[in-house]
PDB file of N, CA and C in Angstrom:
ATOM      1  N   UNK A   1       0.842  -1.184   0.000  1.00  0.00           N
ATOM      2  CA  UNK A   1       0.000   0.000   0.000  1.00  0.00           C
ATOM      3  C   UNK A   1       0.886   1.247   0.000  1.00  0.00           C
ATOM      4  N   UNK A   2       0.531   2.065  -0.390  1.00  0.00           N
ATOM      5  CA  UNK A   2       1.297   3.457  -0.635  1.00  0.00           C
ATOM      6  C   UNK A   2       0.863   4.423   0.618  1.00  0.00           C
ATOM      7  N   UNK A   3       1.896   4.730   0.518  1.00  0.00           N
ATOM      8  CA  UNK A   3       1.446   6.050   1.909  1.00  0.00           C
ATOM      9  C   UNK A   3       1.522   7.177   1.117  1.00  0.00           C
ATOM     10  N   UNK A   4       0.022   7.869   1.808  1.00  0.00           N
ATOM     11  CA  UNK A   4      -0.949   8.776   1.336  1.00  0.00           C
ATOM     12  C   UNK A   4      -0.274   9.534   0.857  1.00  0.00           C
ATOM     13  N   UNK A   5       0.936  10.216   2.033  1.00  0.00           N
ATOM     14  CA  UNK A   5       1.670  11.503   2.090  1.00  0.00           C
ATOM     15  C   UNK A   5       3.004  11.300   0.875  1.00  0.00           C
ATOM     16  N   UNK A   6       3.516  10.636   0.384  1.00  0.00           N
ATOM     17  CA  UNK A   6       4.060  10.334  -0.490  1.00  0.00           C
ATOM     18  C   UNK A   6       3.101  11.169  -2.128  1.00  0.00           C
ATOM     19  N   UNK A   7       2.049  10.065  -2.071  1.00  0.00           N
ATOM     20  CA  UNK A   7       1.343  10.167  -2.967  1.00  0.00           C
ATOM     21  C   UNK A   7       0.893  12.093  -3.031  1.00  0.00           C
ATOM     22  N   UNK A   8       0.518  11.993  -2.109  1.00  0.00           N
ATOM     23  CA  UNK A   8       0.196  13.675  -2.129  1.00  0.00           C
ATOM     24  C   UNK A   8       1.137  14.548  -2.086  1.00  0.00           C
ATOM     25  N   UNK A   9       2.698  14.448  -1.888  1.00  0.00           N
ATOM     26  CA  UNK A   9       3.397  15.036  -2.159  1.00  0.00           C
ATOM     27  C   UNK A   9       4.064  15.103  -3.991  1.00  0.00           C
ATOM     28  N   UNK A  10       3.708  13.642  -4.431  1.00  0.00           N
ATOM     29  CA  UNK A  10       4.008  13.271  -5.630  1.00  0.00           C
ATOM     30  C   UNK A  10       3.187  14.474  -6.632  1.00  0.00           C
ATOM     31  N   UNK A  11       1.715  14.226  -6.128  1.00  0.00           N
ATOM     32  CA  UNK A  11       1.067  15.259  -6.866  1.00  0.00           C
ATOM     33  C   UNK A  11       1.010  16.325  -7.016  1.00  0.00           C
ATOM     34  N   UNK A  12       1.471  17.005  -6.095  1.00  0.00           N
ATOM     35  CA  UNK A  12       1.729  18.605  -5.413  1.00  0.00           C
ATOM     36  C   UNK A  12       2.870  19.052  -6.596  1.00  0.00           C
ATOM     37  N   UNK A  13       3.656  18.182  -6.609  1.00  0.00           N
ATOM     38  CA  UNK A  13       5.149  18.443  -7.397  1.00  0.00           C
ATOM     39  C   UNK A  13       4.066  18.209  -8.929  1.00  0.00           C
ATOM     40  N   UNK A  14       3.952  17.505  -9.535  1.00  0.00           N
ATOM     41  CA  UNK A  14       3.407  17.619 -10.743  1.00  0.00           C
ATOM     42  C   UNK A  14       2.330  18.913 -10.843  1.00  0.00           C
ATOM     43  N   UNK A  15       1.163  18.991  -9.866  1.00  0.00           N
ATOM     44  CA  UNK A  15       0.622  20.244 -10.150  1.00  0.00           C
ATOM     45  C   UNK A  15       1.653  21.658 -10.720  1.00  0.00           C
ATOM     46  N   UNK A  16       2.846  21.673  -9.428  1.00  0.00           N
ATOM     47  CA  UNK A  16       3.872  22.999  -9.592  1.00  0.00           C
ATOM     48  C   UNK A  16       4.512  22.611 -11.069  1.00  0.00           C
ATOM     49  N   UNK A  17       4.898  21.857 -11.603  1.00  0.00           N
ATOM     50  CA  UNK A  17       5.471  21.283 -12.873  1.00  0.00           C
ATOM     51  C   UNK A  17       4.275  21.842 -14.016  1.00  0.00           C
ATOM     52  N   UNK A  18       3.167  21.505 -13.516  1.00  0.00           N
ATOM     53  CA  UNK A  18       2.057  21.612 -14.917  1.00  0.00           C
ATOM     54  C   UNK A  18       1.653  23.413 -14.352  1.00  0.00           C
ATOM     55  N   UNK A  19       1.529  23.772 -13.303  1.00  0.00           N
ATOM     56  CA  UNK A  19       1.652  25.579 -13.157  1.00  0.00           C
ATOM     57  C   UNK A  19       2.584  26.247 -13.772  1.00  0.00           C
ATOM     58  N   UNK A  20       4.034  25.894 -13.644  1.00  0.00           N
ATOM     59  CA  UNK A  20       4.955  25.970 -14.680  1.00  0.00           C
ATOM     60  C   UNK A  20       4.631  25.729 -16.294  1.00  0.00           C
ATOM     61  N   UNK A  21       4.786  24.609 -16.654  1.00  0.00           N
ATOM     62  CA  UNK A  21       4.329  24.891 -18.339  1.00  0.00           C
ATOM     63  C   UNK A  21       2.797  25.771 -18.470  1.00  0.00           C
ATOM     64  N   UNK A  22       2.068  25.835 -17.982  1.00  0.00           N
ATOM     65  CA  UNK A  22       0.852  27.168 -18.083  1.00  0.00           C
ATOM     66  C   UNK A  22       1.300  27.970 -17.957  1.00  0.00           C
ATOM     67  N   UNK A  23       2.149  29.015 -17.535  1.00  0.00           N
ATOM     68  CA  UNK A  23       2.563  30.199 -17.451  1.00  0.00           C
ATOM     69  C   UNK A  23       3.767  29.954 -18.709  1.00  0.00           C
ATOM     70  N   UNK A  24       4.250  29.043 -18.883  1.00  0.00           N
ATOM     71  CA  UNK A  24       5.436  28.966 -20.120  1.00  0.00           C
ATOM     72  C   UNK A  24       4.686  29.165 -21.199  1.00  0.00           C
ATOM     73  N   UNK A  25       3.369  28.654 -21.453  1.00  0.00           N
ATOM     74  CA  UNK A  25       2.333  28.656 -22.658  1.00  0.00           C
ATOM     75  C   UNK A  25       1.843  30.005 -23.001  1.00  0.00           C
ATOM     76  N   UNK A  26       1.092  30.801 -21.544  1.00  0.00           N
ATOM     77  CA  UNK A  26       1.151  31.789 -21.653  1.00  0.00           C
ATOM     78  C   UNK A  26       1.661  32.711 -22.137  1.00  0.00           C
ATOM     79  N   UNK A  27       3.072  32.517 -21.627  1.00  0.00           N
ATOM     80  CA  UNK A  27       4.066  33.348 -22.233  1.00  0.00           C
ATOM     81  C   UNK A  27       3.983  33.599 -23.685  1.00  0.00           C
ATOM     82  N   UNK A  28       4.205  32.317 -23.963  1.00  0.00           N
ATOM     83  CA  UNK A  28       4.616  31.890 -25.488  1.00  0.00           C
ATOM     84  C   UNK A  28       3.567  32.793 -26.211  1.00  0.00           C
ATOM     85  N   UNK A  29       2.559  32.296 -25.638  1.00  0.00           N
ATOM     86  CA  UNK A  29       0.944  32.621 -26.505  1.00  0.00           C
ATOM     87  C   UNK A  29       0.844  33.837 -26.775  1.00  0.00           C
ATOM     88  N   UNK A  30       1.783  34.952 -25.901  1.00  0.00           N
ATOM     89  CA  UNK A  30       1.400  36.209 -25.818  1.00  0.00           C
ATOM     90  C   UNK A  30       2.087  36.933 -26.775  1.00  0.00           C
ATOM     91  N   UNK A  31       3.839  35.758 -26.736  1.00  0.00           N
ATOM     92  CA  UNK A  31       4.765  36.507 -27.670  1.00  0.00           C
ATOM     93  C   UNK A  31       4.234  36.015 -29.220  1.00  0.00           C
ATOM     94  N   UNK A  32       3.376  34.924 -28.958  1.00  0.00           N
ATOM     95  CA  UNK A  32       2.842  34.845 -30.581  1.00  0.00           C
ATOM     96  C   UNK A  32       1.785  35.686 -30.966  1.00  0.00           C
ATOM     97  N   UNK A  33       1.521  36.364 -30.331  1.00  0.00           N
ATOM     98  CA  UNK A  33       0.529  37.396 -30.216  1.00  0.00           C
ATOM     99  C   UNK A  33       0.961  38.359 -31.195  1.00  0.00           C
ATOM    100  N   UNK A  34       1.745  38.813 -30.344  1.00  0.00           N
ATOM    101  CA  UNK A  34       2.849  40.182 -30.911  1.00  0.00           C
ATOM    102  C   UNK A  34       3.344  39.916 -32.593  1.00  0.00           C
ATOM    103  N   UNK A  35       4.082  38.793 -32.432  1.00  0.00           N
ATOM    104  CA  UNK A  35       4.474  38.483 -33.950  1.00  0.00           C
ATOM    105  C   UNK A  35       2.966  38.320 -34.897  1.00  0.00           C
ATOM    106  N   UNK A  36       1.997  37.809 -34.697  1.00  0.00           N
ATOM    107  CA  UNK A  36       0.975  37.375 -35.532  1.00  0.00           C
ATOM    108  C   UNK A  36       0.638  39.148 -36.076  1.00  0.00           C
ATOM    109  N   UNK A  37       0.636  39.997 -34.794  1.00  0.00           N
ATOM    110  CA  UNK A  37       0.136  41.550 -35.226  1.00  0.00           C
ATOM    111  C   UNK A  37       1.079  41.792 -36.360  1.00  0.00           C
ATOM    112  N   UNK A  38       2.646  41.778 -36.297  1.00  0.00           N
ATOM    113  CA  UNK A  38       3.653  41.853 -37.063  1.00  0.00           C
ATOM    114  C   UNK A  38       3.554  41.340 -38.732  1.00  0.00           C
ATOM    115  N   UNK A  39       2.703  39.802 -38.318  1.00  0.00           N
ATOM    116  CA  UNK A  39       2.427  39.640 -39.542  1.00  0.00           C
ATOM    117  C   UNK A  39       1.553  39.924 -40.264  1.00  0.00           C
ATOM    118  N   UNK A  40       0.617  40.292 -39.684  1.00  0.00           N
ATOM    119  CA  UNK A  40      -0.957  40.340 -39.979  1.00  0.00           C
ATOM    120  C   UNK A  40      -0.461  41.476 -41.004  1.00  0.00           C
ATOM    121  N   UNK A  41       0.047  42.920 -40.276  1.00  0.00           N
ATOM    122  CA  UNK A  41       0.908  43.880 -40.784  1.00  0.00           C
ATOM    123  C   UNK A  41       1.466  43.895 -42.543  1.00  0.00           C
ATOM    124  N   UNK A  42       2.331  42.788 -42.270  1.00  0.00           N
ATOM    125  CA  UNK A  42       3.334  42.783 -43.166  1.00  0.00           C
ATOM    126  C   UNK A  42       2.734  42.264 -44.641  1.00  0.00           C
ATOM    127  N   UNK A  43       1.473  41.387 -44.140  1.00  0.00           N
ATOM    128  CA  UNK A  43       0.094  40.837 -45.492  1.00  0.00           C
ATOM    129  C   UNK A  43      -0.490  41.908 -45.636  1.00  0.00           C
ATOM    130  N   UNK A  44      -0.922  42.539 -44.907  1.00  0.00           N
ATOM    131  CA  UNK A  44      -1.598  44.058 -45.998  1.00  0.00           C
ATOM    132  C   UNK A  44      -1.122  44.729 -46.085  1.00  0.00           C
ATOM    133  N   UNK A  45       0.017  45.081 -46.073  1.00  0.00           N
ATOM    134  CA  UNK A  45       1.284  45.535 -46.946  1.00  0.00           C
ATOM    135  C   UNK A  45       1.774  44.859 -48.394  1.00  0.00           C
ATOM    136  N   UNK A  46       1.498  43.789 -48.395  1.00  0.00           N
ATOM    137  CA  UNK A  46       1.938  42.705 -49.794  1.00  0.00           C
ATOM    138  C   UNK A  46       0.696  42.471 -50.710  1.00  0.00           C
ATOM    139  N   UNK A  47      -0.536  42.448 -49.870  1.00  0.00           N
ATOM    140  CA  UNK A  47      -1.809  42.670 -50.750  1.00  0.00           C
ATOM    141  C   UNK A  47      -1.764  44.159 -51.508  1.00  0.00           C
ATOM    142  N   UNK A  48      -1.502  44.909 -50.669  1.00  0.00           N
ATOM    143  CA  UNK A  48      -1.956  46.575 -51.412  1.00  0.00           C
ATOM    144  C   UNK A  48      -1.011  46.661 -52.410  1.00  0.00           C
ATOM    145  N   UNK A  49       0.634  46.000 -51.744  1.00  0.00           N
ATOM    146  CA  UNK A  49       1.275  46.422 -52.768  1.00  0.00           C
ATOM    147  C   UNK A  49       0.667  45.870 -54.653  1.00  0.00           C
ATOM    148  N   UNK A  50       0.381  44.041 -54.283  1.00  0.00           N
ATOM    149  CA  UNK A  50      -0.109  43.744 -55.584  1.00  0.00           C
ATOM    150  C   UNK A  50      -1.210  43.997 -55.931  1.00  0.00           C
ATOM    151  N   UNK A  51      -1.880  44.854 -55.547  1.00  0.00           N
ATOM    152  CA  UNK A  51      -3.387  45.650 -56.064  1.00  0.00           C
ATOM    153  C   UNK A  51      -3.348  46.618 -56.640  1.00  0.00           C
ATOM    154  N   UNK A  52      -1.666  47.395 -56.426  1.00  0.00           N
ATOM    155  CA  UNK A  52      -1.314  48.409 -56.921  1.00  0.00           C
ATOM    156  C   UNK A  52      -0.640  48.053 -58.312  1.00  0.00           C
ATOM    157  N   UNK A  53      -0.362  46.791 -58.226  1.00  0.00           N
ATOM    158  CA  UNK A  53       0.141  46.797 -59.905  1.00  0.00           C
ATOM    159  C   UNK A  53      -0.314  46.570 -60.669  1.00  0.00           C
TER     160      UNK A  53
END
């Protein structure tokens, strides 16, 4: 049989592990944010330009 406190310490550590990659995702998500505006940008810039020719 497993002792409880083991087990519940086991999980505690994986919760802080998976709180960690959520805030890493976050992160990420936010800096893909930024670039997507960048690109979004840089396509209607390349549309107008070939509408103009």
């Amino acid at each position: 049989m497993k002792d409880i406190y083991e087990v519940l310490r086991k999980k505690q550590a994986q919760q802080a592990q998976l709180g960690k990659q959520i805030e890493a995702l976050q992160h990420a998500a936010e800096e893909l944010r930024n670039v997507a505006h960048l690109l979004d940008g840089e396509e209607e810039e390349k549309d107008s330009a070939v509408n103009h020719v």
